[in-house]
N, C-alpha and C. Protein backbone atom coordinates (compact mmCIF):
# COMPACT_ATOMS: atom_id res chain seq x y z
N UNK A 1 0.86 -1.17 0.00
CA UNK A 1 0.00 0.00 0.00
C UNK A 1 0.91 1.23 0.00
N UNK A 2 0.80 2.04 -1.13
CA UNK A 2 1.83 3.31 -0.87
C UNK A 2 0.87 4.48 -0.07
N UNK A 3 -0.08 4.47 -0.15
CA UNK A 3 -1.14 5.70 1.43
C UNK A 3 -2.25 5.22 1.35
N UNK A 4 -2.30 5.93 2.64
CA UNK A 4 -3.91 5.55 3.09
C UNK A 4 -4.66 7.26 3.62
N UNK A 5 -6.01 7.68 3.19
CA UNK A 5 -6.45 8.60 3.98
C UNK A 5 -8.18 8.06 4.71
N UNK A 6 -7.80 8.75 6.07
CA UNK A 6 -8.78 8.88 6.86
C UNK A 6 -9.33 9.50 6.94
N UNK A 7 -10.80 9.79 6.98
CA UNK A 7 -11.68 11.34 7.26
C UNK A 7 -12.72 10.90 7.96
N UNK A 8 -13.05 12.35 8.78
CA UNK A 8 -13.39 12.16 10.09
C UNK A 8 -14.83 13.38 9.41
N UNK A 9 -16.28 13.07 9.94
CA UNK A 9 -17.37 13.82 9.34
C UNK A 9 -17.35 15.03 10.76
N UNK A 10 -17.31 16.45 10.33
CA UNK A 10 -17.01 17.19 11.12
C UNK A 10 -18.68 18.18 10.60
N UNK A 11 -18.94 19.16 12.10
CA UNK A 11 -20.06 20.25 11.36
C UNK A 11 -19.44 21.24 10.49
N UNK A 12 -17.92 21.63 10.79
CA UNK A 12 -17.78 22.48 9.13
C UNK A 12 -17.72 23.84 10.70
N UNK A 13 -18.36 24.26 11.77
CA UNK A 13 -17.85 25.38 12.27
C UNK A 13 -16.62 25.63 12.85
N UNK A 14 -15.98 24.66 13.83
CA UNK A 14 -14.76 24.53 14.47
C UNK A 14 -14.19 23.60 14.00
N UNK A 15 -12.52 23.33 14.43
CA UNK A 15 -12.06 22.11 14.52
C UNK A 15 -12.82 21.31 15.10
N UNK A 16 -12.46 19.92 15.02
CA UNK A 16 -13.40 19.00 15.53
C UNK A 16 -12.55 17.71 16.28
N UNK A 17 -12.22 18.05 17.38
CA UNK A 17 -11.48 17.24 17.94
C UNK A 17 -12.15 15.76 18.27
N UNK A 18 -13.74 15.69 18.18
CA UNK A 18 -14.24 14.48 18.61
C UNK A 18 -14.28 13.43 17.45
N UNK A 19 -14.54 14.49 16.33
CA UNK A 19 -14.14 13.61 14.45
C UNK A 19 -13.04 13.05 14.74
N UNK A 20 -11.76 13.96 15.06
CA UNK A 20 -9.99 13.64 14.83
C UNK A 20 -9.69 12.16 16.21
N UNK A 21 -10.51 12.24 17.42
CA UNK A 21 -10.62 10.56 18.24
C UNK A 21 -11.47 9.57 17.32
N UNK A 22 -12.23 9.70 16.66
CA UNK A 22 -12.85 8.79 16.09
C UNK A 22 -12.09 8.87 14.85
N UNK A 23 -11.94 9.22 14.60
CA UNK A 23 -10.46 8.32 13.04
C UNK A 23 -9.44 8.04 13.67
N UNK A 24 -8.76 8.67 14.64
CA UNK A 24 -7.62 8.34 15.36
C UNK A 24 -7.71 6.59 15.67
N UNK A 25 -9.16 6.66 16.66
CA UNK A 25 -9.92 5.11 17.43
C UNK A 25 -9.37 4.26 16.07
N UNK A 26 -10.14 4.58 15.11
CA UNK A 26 -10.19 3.73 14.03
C UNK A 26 -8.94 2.89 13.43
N UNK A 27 -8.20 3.99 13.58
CA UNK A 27 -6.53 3.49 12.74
C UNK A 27 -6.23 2.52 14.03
N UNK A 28 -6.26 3.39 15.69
CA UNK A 28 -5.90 2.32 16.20
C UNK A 28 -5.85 0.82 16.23
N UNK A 29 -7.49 0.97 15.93
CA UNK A 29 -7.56 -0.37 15.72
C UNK A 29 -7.00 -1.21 14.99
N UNK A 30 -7.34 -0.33 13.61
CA UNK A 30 -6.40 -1.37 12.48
C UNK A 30 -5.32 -1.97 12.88
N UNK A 31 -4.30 -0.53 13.63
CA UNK A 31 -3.01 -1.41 13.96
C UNK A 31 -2.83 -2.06 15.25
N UNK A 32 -3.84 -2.35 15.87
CA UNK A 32 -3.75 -2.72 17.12
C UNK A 32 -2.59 -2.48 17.57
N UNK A 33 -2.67 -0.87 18.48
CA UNK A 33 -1.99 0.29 19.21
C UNK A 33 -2.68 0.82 20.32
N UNK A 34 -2.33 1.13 21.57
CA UNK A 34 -2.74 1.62 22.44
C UNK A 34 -2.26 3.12 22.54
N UNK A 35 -3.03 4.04 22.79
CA UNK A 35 -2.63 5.38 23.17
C UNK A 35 -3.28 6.11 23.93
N UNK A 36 -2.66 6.86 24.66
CA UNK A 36 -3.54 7.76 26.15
C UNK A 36 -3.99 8.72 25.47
N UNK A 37 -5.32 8.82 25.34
CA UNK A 37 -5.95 10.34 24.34
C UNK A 37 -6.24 11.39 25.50
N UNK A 38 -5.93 11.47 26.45
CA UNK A 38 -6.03 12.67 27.83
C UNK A 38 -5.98 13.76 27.10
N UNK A 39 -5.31 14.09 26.04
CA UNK A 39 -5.11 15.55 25.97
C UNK A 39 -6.51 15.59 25.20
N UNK A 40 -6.50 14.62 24.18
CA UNK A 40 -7.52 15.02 22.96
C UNK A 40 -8.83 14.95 23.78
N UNK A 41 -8.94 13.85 25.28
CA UNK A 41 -10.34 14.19 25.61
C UNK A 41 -10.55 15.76 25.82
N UNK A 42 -9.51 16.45 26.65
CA UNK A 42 -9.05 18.11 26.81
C UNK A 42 -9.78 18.35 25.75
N UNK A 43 -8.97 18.12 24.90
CA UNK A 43 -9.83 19.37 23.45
C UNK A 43 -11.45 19.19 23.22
N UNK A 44 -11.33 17.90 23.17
CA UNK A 44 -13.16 17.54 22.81
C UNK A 44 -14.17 18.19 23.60
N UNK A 45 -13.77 18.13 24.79
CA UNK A 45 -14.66 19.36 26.18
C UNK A 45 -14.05 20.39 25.92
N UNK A 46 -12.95 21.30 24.78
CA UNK A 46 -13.20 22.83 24.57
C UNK A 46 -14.06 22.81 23.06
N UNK A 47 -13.80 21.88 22.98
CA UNK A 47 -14.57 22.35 21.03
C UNK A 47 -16.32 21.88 21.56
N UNK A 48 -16.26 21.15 22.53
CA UNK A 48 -17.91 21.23 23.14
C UNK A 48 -18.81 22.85 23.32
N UNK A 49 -17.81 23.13 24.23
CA UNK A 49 -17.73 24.11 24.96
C UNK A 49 -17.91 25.96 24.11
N UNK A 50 -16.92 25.62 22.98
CA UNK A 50 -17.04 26.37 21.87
C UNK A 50 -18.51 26.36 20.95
N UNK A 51 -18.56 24.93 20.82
CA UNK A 51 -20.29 24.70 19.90
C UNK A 51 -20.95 25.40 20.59
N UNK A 52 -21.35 25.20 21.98
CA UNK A 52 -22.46 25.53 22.87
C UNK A 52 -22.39 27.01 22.91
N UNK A 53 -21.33 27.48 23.09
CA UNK A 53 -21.55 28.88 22.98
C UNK A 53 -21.77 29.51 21.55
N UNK A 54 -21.70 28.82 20.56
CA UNK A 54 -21.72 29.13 19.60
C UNK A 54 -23.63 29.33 19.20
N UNK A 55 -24.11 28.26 19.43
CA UNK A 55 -25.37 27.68 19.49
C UNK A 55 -25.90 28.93 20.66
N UNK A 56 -25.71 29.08 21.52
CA UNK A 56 -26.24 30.17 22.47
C UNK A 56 -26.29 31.45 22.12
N UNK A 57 -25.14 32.03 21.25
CA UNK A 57 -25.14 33.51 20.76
C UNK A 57 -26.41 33.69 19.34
N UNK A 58 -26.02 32.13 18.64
CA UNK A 58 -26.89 31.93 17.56
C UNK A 58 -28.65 32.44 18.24
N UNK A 59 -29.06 31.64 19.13
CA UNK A 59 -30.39 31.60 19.80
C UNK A 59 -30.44 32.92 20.14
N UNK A 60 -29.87 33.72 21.00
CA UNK A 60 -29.60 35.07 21.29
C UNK A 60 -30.28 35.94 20.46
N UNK A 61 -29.50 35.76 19.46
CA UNK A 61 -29.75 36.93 18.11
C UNK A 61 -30.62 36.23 17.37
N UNK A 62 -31.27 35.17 17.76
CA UNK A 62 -32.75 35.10 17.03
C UNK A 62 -32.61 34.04 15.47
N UNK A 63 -31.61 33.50 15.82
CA UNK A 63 -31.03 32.19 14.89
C UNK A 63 -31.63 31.14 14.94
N UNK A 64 -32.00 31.09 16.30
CA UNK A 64 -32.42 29.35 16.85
C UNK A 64 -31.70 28.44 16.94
N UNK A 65 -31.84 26.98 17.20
CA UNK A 65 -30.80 26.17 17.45
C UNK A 65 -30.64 25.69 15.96
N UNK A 66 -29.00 25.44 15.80
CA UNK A 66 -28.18 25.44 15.09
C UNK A 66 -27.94 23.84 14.57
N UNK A 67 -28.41 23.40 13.83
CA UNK A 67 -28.01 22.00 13.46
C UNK A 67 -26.44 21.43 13.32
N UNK A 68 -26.20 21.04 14.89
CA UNK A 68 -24.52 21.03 14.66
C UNK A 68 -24.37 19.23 14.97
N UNK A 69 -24.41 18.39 13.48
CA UNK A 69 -24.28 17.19 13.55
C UNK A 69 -23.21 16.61 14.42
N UNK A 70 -23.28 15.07 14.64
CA UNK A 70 -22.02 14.40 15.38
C UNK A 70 -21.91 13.22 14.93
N UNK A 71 -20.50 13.64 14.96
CA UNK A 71 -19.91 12.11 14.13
C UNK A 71 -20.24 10.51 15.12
N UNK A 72 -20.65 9.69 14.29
CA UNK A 72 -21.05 8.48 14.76
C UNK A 72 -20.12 7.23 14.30
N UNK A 73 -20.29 6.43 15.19
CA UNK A 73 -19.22 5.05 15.19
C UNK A 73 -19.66 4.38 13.62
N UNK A 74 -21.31 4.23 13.87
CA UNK A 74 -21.91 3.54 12.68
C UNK A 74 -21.09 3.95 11.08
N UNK A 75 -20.51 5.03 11.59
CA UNK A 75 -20.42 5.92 10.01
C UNK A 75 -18.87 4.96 9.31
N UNK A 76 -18.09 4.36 10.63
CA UNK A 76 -17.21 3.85 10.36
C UNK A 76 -17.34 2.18 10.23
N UNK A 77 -18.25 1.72 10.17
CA UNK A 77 -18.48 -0.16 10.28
C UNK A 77 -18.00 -0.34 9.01
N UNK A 78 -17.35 0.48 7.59
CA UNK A 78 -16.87 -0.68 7.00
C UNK A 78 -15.49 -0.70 7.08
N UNK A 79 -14.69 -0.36 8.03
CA UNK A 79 -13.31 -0.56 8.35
C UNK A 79 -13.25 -1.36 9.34
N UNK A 80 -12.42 -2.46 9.26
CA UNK A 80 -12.11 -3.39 9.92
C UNK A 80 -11.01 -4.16 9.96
């Protein structure tokens, strides 16, 4: 195999650190690898944290709630 790419389904407003653990999870697996994701859980509770406020200023100013999808495991069942 000369490459391989991974992609992770993100909403398109912020980085998306919870997309970048779920492709990360994924490869792990492939290569059956262990790794401490501590930091990346860190990020996933600021890019939360970021949506929500994002979604709150939206409602504010009369936007309403904001359709901010999330990436799902299902999306990955044909890698194995």
């Amino acid at each position: 195999m000369k490459g391989i790419c991974l992609l992770g389904e993100t909403s398109g407003y912020v980085v998306d650190a919870k997309a970048s653990k779920a492709v990360l999870q994924a490869l792990l697996q492939i290569l059956d690898i262990k790794l401490d994701m501590t930091e990346l859980d860190k990020k996933i509770e600021d890019t939360e944290k970021i949506i929500k406020s994002i979604e709150s200023q939206a409602s504010r100013e009369g936007y309403g709630q904001m359709a901010m999808p999330q990436p799902s495991s299902k999306n990955l069942e044909y890698i194995s």
